[in-house]
PDB file of N, CA and C in Angstrom:
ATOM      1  N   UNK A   1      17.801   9.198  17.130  1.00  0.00           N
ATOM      2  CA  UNK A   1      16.492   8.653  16.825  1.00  0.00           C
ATOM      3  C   UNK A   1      16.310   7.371  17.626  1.00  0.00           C
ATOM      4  N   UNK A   2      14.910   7.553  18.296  1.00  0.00           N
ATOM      5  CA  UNK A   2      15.032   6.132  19.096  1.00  0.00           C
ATOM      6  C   UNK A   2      14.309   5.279  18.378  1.00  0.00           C
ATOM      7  N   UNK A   3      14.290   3.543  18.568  1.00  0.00           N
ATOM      8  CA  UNK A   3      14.158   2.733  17.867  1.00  0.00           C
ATOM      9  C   UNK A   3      12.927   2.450  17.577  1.00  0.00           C
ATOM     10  N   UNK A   4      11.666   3.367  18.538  1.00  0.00           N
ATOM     11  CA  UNK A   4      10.282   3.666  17.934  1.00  0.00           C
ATOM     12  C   UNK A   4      10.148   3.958  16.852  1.00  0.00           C
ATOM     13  N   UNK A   5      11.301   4.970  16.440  1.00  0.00           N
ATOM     14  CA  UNK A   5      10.800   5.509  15.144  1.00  0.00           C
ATOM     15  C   UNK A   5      10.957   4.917  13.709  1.00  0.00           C
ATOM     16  N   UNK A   6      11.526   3.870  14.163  1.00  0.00           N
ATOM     17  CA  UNK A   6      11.865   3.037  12.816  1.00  0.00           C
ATOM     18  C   UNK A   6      10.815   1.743  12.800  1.00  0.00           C
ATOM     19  N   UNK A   7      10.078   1.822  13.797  1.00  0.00           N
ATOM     20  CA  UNK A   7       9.432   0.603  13.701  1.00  0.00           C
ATOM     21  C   UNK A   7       8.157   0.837  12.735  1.00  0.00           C
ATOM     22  N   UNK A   8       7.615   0.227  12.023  1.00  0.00           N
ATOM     23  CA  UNK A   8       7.006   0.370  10.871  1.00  0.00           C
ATOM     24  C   UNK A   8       5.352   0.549  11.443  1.00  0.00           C
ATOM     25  N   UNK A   9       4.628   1.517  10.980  1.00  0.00           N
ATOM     26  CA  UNK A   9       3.177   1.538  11.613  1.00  0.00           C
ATOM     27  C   UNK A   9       2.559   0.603  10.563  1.00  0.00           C
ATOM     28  N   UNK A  10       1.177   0.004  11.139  1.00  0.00           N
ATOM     29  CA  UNK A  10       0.510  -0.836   9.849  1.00  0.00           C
ATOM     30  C   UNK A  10      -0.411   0.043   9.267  1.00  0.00           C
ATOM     31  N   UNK A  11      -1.051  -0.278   8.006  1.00  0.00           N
ATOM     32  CA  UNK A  11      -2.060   0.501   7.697  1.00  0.00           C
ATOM     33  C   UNK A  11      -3.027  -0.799   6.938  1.00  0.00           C
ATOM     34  N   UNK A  12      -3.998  -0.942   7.424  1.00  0.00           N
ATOM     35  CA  UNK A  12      -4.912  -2.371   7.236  1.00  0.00           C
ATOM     36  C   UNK A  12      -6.065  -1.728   6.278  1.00  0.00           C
ATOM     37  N   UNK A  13      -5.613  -2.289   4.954  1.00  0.00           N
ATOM     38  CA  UNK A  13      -6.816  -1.728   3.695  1.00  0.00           C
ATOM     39  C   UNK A  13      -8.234  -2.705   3.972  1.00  0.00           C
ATOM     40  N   UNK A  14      -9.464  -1.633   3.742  1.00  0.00           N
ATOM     41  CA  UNK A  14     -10.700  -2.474   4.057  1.00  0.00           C
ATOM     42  C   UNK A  14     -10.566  -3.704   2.303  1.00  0.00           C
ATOM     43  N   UNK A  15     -11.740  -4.193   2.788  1.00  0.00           N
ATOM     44  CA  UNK A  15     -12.183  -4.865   1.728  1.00  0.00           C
ATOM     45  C   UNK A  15     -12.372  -4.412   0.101  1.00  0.00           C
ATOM     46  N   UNK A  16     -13.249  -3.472   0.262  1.00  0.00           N
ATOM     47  CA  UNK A  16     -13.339  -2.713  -1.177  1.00  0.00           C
ATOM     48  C   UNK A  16     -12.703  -1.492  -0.841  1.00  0.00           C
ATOM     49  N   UNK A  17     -11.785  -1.295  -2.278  1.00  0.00           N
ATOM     50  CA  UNK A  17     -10.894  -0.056  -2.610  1.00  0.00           C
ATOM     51  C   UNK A  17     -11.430   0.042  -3.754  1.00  0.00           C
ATOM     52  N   UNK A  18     -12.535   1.400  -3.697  1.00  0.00           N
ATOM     53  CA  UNK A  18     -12.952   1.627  -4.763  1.00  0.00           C
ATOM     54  C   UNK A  18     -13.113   3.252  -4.882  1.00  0.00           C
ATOM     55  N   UNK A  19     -13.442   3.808  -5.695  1.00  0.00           N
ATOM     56  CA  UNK A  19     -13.764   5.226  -6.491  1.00  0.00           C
ATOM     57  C   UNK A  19     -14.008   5.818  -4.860  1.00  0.00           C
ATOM     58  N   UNK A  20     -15.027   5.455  -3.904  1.00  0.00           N
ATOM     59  CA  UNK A  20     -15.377   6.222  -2.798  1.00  0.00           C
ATOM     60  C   UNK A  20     -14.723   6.243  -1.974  1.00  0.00           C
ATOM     61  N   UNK A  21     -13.506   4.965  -2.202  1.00  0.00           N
ATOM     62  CA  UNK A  21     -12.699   5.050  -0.638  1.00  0.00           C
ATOM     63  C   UNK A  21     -11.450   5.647  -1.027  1.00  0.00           C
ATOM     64  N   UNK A  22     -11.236   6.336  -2.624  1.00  0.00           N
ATOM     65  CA  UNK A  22      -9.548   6.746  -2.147  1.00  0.00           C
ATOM     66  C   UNK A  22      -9.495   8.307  -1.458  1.00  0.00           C
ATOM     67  N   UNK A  23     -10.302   8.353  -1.282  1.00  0.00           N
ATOM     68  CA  UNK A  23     -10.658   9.767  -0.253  1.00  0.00           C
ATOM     69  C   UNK A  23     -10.130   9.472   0.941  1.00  0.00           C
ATOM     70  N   UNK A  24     -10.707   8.321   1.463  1.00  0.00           N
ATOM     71  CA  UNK A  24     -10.106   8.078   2.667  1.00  0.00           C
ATOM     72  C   UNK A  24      -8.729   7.330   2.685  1.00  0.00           C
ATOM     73  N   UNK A  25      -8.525   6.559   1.578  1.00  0.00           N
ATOM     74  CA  UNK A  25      -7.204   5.783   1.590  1.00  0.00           C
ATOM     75  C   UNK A  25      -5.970   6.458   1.672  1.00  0.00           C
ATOM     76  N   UNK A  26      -6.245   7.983   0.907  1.00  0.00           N
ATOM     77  CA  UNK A  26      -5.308   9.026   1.070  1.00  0.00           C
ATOM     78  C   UNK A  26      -5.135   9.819   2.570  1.00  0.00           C
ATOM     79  N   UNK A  27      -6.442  10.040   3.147  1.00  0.00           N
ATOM     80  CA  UNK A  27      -6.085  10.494   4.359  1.00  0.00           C
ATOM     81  C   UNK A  27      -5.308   9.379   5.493  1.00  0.00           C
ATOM     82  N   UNK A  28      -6.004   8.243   5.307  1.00  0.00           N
ATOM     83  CA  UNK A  28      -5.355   7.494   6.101  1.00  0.00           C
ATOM     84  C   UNK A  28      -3.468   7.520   5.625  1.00  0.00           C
ATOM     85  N   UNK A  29      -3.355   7.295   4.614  1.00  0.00           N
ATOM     86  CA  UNK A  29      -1.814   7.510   3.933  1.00  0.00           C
ATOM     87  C   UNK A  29      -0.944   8.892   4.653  1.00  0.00           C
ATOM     88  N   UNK A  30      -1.557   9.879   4.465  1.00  0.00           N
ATOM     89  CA  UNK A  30      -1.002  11.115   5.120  1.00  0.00           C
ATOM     90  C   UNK A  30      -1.268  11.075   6.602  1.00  0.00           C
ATOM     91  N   UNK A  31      -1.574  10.422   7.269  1.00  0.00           N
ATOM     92  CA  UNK A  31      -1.653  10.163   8.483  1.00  0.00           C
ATOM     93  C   UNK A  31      -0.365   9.614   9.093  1.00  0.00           C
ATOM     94  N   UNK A  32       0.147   8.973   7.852  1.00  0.00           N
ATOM     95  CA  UNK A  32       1.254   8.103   8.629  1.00  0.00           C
ATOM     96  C   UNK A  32       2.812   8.823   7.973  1.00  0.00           C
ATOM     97  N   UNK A  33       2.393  10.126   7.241  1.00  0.00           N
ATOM     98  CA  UNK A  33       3.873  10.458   7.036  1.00  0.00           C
ATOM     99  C   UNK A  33       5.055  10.608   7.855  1.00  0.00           C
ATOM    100  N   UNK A  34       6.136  10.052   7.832  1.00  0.00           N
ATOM    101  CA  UNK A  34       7.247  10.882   8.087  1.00  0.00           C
ATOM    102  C   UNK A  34       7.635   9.284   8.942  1.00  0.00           C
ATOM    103  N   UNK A  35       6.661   8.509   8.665  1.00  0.00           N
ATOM    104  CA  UNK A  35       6.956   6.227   9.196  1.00  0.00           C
ATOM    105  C   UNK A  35       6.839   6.115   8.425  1.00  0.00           C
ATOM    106  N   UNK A  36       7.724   4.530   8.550  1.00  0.00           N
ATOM    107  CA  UNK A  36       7.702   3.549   7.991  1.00  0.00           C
ATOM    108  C   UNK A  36       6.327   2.866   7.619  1.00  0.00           C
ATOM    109  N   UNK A  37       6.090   2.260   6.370  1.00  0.00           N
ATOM    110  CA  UNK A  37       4.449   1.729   6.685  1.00  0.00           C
ATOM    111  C   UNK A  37       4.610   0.269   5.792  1.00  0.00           C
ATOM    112  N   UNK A  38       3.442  -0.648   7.025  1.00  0.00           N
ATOM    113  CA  UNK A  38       3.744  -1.756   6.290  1.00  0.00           C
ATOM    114  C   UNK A  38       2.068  -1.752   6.549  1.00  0.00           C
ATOM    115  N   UNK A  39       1.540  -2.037   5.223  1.00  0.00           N
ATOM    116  CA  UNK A  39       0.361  -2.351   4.372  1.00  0.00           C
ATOM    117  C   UNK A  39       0.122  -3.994   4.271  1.00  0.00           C
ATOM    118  N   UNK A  40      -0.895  -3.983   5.031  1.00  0.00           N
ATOM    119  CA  UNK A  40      -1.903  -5.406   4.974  1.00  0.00           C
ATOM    120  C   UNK A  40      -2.967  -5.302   3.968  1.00  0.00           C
ATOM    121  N   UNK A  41      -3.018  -5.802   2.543  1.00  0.00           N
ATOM    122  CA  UNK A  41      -3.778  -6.100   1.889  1.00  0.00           C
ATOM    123  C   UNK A  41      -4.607  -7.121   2.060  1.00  0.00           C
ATOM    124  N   UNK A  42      -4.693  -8.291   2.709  1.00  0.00           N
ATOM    125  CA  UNK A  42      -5.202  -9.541   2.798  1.00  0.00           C
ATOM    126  C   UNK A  42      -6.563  -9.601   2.997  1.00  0.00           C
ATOM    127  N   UNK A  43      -7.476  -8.448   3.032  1.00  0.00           N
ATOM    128  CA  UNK A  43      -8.904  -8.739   3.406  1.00  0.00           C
ATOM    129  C   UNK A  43      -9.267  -7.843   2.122  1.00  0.00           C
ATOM    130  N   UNK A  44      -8.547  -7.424   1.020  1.00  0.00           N
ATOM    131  CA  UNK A  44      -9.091  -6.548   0.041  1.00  0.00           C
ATOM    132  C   UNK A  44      -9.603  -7.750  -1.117  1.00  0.00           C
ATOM    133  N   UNK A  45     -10.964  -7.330  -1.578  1.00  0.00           N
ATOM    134  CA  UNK A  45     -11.492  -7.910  -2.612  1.00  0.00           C
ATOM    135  C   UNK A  45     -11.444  -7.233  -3.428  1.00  0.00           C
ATOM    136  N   UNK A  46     -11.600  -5.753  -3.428  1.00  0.00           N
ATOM    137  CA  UNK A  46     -12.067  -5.078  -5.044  1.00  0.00           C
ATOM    138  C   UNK A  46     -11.195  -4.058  -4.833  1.00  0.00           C
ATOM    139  N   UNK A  47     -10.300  -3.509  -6.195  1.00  0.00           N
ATOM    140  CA  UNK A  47      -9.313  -2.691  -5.816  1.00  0.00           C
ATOM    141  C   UNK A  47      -9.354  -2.273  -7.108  1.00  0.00           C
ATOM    142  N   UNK A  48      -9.498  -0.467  -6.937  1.00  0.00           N
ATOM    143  CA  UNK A  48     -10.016   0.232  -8.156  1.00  0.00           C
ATOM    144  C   UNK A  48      -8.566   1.290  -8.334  1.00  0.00           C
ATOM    145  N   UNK A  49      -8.617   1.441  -9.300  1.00  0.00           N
ATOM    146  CA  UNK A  49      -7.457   2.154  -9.954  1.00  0.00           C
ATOM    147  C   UNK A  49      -7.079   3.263  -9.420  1.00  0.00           C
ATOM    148  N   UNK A  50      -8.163   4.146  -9.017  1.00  0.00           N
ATOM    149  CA  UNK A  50      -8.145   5.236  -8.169  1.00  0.00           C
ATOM    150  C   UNK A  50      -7.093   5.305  -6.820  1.00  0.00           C
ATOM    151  N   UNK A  51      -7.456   4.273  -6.019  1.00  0.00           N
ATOM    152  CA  UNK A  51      -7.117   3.812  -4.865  1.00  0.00           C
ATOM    153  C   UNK A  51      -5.457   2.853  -5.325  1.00  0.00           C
ATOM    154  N   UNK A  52      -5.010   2.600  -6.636  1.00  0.00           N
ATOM    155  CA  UNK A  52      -4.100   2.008  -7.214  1.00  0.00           C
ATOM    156  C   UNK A  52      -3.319   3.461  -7.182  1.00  0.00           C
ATOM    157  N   UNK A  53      -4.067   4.386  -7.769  1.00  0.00           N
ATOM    158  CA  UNK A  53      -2.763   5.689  -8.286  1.00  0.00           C
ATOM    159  C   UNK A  53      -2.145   6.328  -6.617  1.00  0.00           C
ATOM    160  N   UNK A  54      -3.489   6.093  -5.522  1.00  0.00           N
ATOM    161  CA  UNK A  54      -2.703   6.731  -4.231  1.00  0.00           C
ATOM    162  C   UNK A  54      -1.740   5.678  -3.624  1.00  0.00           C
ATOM    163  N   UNK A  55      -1.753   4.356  -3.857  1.00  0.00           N
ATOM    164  CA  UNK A  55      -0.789   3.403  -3.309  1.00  0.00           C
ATOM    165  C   UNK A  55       0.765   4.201  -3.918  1.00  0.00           C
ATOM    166  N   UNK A  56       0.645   4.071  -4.992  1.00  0.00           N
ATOM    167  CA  UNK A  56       1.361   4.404  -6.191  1.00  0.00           C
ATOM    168  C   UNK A  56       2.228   5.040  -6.001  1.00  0.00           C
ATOM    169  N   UNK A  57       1.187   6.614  -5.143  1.00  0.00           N
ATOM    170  CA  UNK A  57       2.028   8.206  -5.238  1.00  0.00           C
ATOM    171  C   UNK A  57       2.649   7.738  -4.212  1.00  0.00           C
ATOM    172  N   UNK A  58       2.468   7.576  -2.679  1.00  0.00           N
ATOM    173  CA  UNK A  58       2.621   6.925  -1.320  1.00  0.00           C
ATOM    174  C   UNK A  58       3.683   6.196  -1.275  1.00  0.00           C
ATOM    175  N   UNK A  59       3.930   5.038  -2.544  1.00  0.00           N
ATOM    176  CA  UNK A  59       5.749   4.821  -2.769  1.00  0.00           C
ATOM    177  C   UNK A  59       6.150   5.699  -3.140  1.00  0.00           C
ATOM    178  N   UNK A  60       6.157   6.550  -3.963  1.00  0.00           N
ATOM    179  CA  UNK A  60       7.226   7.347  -4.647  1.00  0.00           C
ATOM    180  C   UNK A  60       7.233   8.062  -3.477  1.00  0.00           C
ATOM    181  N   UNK A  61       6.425   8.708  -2.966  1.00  0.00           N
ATOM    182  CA  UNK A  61       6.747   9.948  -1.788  1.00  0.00           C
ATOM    183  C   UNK A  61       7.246   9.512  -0.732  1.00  0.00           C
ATOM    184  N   UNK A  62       7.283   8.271  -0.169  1.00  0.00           N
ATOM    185  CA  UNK A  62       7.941   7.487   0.898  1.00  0.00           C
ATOM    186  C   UNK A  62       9.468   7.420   0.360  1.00  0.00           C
ATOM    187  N   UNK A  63       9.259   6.601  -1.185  1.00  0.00           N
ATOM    188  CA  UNK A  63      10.917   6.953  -1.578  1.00  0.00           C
ATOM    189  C   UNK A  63      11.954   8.084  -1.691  1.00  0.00           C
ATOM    190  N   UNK A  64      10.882   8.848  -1.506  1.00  0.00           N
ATOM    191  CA  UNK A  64      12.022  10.698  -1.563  1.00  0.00           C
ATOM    192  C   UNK A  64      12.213  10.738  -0.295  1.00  0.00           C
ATOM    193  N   UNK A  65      11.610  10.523   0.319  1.00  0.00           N
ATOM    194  CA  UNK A  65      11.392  10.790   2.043  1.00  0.00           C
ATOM    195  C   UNK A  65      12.505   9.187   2.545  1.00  0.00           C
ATOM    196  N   UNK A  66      13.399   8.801   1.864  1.00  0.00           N
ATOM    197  CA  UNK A  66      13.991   7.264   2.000  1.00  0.00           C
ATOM    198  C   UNK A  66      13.163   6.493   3.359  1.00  0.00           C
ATOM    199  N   UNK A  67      11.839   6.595   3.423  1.00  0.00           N
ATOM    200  CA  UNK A  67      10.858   5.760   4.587  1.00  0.00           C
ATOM    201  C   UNK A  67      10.272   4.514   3.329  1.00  0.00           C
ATOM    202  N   UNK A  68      10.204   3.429   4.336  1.00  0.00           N
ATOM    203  CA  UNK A  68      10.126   2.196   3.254  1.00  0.00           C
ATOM    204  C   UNK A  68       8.075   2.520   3.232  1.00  0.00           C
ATOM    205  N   UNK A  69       7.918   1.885   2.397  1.00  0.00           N
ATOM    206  CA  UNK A  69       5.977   1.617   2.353  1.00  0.00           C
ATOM    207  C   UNK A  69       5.739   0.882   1.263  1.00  0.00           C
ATOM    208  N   UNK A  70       5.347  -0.492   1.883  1.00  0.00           N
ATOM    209  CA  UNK A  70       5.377  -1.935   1.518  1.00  0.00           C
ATOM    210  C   UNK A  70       4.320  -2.697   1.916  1.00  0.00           C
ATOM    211  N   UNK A  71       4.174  -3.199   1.140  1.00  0.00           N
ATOM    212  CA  UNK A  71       2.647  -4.974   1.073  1.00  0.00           C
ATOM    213  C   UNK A  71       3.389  -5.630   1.863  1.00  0.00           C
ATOM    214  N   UNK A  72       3.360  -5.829   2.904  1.00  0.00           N
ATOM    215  CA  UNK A  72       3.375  -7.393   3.437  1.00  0.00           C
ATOM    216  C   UNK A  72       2.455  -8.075   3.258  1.00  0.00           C
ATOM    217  N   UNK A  73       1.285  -8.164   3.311  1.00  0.00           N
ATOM    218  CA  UNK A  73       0.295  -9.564   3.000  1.00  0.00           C
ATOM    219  C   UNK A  73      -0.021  -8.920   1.850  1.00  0.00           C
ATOM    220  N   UNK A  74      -0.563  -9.513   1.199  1.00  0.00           N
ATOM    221  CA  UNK A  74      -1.737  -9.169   0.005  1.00  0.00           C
ATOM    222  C   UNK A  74      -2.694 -10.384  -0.414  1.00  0.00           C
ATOM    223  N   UNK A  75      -3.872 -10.078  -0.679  1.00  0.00           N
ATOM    224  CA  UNK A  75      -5.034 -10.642  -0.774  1.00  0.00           C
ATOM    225  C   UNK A  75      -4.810 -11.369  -2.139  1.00  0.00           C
ATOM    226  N   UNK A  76      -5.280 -12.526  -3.005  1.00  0.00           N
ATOM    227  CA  UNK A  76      -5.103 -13.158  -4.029  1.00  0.00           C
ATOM    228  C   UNK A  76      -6.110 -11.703  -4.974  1.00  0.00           C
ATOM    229  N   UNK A  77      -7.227 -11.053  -4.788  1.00  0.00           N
ATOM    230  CA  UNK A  77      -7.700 -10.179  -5.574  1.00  0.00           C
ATOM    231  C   UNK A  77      -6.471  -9.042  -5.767  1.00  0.00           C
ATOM    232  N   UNK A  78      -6.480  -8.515  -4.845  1.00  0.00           N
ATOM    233  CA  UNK A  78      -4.936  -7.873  -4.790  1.00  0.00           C
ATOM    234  C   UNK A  78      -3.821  -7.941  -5.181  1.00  0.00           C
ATOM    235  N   UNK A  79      -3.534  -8.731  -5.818  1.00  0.00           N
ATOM    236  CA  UNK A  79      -2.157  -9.336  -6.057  1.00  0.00           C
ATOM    237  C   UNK A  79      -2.961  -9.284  -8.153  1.00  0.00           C
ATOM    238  N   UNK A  80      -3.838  -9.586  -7.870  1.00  0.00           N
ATOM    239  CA  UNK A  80      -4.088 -10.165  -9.351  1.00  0.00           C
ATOM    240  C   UNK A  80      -4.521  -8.602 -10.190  1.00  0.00           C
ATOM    241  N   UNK A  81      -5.086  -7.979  -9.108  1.00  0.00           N
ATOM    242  CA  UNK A  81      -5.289  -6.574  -9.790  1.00  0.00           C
ATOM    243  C   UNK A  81      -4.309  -5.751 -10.628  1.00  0.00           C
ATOM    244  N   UNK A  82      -3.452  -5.905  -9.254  1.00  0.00           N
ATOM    245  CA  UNK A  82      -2.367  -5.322  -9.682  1.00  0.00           C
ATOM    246  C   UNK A  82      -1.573  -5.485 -10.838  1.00  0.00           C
ATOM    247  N   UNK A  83      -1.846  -6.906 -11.119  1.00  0.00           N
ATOM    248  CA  UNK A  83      -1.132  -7.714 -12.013  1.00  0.00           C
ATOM    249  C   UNK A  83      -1.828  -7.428 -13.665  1.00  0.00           C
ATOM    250  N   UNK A  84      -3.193  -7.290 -13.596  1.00  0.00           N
ATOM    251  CA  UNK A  84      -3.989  -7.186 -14.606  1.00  0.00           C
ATOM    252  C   UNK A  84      -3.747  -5.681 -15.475  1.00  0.00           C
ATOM    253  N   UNK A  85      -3.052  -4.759 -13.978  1.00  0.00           N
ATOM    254  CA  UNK A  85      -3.428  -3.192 -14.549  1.00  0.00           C
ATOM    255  C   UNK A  85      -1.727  -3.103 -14.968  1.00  0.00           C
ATOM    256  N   UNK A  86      -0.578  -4.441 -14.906  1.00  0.00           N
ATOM    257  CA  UNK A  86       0.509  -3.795 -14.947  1.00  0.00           C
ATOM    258  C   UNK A  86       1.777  -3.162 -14.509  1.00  0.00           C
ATOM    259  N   UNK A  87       1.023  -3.241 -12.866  1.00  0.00           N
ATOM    260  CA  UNK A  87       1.451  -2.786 -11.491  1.00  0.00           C
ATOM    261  C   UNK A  87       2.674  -4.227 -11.206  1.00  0.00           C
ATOM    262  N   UNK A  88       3.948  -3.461 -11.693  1.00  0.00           N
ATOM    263  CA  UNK A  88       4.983  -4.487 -10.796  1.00  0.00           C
ATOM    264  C   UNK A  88       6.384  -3.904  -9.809  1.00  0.00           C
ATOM    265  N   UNK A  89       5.595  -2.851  -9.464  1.00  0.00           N
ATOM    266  CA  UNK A  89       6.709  -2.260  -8.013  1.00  0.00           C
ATOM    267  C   UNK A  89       7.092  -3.235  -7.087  1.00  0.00           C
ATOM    268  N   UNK A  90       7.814  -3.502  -6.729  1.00  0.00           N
ATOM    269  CA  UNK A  90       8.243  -4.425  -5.891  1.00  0.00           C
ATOM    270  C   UNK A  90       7.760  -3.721  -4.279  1.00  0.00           C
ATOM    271  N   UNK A  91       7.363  -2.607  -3.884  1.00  0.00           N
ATOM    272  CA  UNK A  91       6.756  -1.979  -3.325  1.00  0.00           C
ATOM    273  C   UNK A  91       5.467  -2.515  -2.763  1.00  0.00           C
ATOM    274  N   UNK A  92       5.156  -2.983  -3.909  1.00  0.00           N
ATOM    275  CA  UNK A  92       3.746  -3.115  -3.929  1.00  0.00           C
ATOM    276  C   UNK A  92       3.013  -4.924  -4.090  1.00  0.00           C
ATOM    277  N   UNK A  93       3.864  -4.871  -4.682  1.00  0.00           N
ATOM    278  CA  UNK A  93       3.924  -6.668  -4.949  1.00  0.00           C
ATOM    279  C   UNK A  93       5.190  -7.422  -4.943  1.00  0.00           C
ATOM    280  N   UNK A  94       5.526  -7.537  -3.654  1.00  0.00           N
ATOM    281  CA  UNK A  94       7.239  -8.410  -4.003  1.00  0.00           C
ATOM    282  C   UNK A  94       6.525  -9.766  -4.344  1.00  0.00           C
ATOM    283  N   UNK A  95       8.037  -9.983  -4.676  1.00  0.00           N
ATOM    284  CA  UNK A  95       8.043 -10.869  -5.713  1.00  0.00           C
ATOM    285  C   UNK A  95       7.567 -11.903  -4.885  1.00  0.00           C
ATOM    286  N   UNK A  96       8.044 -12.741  -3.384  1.00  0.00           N
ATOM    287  CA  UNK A  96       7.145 -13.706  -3.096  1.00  0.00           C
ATOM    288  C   UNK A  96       6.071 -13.828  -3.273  1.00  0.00           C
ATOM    289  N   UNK A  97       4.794 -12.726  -3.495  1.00  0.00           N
ATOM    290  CA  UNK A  97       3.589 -13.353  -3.702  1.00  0.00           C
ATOM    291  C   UNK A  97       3.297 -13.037  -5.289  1.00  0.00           C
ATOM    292  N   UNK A  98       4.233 -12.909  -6.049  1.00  0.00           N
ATOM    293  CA  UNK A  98       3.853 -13.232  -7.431  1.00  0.00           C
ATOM    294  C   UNK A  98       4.044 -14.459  -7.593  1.00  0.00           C
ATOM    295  N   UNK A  99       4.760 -15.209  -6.880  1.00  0.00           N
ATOM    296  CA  UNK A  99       5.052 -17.051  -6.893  1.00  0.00           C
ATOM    297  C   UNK A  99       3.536 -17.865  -7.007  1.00  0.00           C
TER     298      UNK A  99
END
């Protein structure tokens, strides 16, 4: 395996994650199977549960598949959503930006 393949693709969430976009949040997700994915939250304002359950599935299925798929940035709405609905995967919210 050459060292392309470990390098992590990004996947840059729009602003609103809501009811209409996990249609696309999922295709974009299956787009990147079989990489590494590192997820930029930092421009998300509204983040709906819907679009919470495909983050969700996207770890677990990355974890069977042992490919990492991880928040590096996350937005203060983002971070707090998550926090409100319960959401504490380290996946999804490491712990530096729960600080």
């Amino acid at each position: 395996m050459s060292s392309n393949d470990t390098t992590p693709k990004i996947l840059k969430l729009p602003e609103v994650l809501d009811l209409n976009a996990a249609g696309r949040l999922h295709e974009q997700v299956l787009a990147h199977r079989g990489s590494n994915i590192d997820v930029d939250a930092s421009e998300v304002d509204r983040l709906g549960a819907q679009c919470v359950q495909v983050l969700l599935s996207a770890v677990q299925s990355w974890r069977a598949e042992r490919q990492d798929f991880k928040v590096v940035q996350a937005s203060e709405a983002f971070v707090k959503t998550l926090q409100l609905l319960g959401i504490s995967d380290e996946s999804l919210l490491p712990q530096e930006m729960l600080k």
